[in-house]
N, C-alpha and C. Protein backbone atom coordinates (compact mmCIF):
# COMPACT_ATOMS: atom_id res chain seq x y z
N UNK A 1 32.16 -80.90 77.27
CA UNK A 1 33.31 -81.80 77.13
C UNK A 1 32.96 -83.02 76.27
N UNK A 2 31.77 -83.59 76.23
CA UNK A 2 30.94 -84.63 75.53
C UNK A 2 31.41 -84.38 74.30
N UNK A 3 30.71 -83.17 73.86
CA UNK A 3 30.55 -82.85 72.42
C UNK A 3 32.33 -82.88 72.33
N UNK A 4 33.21 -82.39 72.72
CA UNK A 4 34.41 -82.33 72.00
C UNK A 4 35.41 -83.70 71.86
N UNK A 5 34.68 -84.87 72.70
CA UNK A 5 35.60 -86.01 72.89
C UNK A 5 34.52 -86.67 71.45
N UNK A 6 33.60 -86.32 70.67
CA UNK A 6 32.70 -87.18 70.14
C UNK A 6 33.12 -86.64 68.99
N UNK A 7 34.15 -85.36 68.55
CA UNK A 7 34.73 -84.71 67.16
C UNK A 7 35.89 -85.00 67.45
N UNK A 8 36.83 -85.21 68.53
CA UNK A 8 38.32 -85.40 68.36
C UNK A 8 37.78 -86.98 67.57
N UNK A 9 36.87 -88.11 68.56
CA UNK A 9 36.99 -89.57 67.79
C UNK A 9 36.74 -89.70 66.63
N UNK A 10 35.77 -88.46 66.23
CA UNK A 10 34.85 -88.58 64.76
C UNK A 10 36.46 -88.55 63.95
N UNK A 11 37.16 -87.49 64.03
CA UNK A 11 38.44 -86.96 63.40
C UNK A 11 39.30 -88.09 63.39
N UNK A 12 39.62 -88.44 64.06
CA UNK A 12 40.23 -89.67 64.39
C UNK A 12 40.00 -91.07 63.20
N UNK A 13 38.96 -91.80 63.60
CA UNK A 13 38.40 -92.31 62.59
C UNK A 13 38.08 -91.50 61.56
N UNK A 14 37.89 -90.96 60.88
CA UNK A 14 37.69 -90.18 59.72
C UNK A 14 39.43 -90.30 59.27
N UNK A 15 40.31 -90.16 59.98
CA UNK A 15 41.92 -89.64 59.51
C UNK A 15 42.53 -90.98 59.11
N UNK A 16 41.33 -91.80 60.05
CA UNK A 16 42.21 -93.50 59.97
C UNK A 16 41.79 -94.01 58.88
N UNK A 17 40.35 -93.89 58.16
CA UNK A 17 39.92 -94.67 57.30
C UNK A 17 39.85 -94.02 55.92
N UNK A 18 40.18 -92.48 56.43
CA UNK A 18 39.95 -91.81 54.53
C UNK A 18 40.72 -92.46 53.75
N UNK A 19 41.68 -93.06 53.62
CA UNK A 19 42.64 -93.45 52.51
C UNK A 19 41.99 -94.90 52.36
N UNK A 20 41.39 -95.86 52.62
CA UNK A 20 40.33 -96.46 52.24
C UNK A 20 39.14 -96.15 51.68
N UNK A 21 38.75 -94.86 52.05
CA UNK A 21 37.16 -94.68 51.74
C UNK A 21 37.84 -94.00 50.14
N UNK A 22 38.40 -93.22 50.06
CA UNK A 22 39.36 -92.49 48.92
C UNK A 22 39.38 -93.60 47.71
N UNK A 23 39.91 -94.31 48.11
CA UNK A 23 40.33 -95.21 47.10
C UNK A 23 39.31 -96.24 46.43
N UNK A 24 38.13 -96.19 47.85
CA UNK A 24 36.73 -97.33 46.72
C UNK A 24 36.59 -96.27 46.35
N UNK A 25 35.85 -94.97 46.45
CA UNK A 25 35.35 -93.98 46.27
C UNK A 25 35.75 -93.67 44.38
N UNK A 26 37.41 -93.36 44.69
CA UNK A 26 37.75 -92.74 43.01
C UNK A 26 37.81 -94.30 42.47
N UNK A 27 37.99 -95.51 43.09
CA UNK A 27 38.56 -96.76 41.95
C UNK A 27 37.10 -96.79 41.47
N UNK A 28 35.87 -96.83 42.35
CA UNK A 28 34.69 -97.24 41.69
C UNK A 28 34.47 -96.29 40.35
N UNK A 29 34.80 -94.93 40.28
CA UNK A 29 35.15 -93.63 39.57
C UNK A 29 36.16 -94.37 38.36
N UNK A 30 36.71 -94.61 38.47
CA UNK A 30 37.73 -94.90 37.49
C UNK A 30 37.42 -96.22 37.00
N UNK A 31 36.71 -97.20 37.39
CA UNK A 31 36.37 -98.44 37.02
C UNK A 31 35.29 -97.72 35.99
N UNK A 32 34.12 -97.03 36.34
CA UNK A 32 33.22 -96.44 35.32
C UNK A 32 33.36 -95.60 34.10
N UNK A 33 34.79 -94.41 34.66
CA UNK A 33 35.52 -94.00 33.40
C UNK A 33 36.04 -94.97 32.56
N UNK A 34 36.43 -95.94 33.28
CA UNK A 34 37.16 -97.47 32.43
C UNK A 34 36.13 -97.71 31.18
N UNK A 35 34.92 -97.64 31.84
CA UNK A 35 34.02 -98.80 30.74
C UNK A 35 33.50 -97.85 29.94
N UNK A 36 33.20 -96.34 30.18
CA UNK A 36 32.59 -95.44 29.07
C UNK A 36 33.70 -95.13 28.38
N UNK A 37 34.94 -95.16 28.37
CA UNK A 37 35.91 -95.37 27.42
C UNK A 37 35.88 -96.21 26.82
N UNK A 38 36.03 -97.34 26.84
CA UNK A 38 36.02 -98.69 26.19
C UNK A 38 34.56 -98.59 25.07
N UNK A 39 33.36 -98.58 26.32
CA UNK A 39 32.47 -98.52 24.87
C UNK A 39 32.05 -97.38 24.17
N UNK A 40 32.66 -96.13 24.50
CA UNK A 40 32.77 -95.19 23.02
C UNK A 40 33.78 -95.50 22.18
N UNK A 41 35.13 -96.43 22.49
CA UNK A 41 35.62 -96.69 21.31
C UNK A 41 35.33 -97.91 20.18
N UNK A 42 34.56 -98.73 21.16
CA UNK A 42 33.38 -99.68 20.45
C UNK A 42 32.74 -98.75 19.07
N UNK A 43 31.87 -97.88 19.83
CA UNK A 43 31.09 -97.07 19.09
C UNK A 43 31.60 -96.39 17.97
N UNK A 44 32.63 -96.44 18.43
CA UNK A 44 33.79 -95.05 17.52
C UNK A 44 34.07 -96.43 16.29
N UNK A 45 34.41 -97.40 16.14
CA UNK A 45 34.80 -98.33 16.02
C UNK A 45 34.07 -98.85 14.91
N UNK A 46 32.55 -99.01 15.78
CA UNK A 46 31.49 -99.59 14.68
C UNK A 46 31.03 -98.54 13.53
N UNK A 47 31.00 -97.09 14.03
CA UNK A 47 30.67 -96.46 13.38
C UNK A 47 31.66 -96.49 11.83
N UNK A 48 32.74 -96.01 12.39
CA UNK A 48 33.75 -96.22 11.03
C UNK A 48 33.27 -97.71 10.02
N UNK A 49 32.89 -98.81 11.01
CA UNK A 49 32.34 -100.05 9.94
C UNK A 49 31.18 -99.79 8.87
N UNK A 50 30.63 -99.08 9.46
CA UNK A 50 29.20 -99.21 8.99
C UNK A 50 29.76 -97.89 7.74
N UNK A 51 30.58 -96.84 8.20
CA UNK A 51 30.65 -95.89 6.88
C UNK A 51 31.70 -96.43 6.12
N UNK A 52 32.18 -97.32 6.05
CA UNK A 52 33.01 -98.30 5.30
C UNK A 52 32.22 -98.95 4.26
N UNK A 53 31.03 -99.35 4.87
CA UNK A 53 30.35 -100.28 3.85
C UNK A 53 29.23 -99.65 3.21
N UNK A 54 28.76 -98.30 3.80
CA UNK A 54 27.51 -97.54 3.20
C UNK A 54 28.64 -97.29 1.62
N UNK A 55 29.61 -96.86 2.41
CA UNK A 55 30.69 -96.33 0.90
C UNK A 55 31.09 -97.35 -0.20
N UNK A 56 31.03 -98.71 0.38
CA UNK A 56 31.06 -99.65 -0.51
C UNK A 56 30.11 -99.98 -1.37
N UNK A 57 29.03 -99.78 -0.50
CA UNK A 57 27.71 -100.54 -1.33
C UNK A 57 27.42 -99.22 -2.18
N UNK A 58 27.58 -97.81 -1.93
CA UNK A 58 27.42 -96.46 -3.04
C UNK A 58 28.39 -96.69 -4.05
């Protein structure tokens, strides 16, 4: 009887807090997709500079 009152609470809490744990979980996820987007278009960005000016200075 132990063991089954110690998985109904686990369930319980688990049901109460997933939509918190969910949301740091993917925002921290999506905060990191955030920034490797941002700086490959940096990259994307500089690169086009730099073949801008190799083509200038040829």
């Amino acid at each position: 009887m132990k063991d089954n009152t110690i998985w109904i609470l686990f369930v319980l809490i688990l049901t109460t807090y997933w939509p918190q744990l969910e949301a740091g979980i993917f925002g921290t996820l999506d905060v990191g997709l955030y920034t490797l987007n941002a700086t490959l278009q940096v990259a994307e960005v500089a690169s086009k500079a730099a073949n801008v000016a190799i083509t200038a200075r040829g």
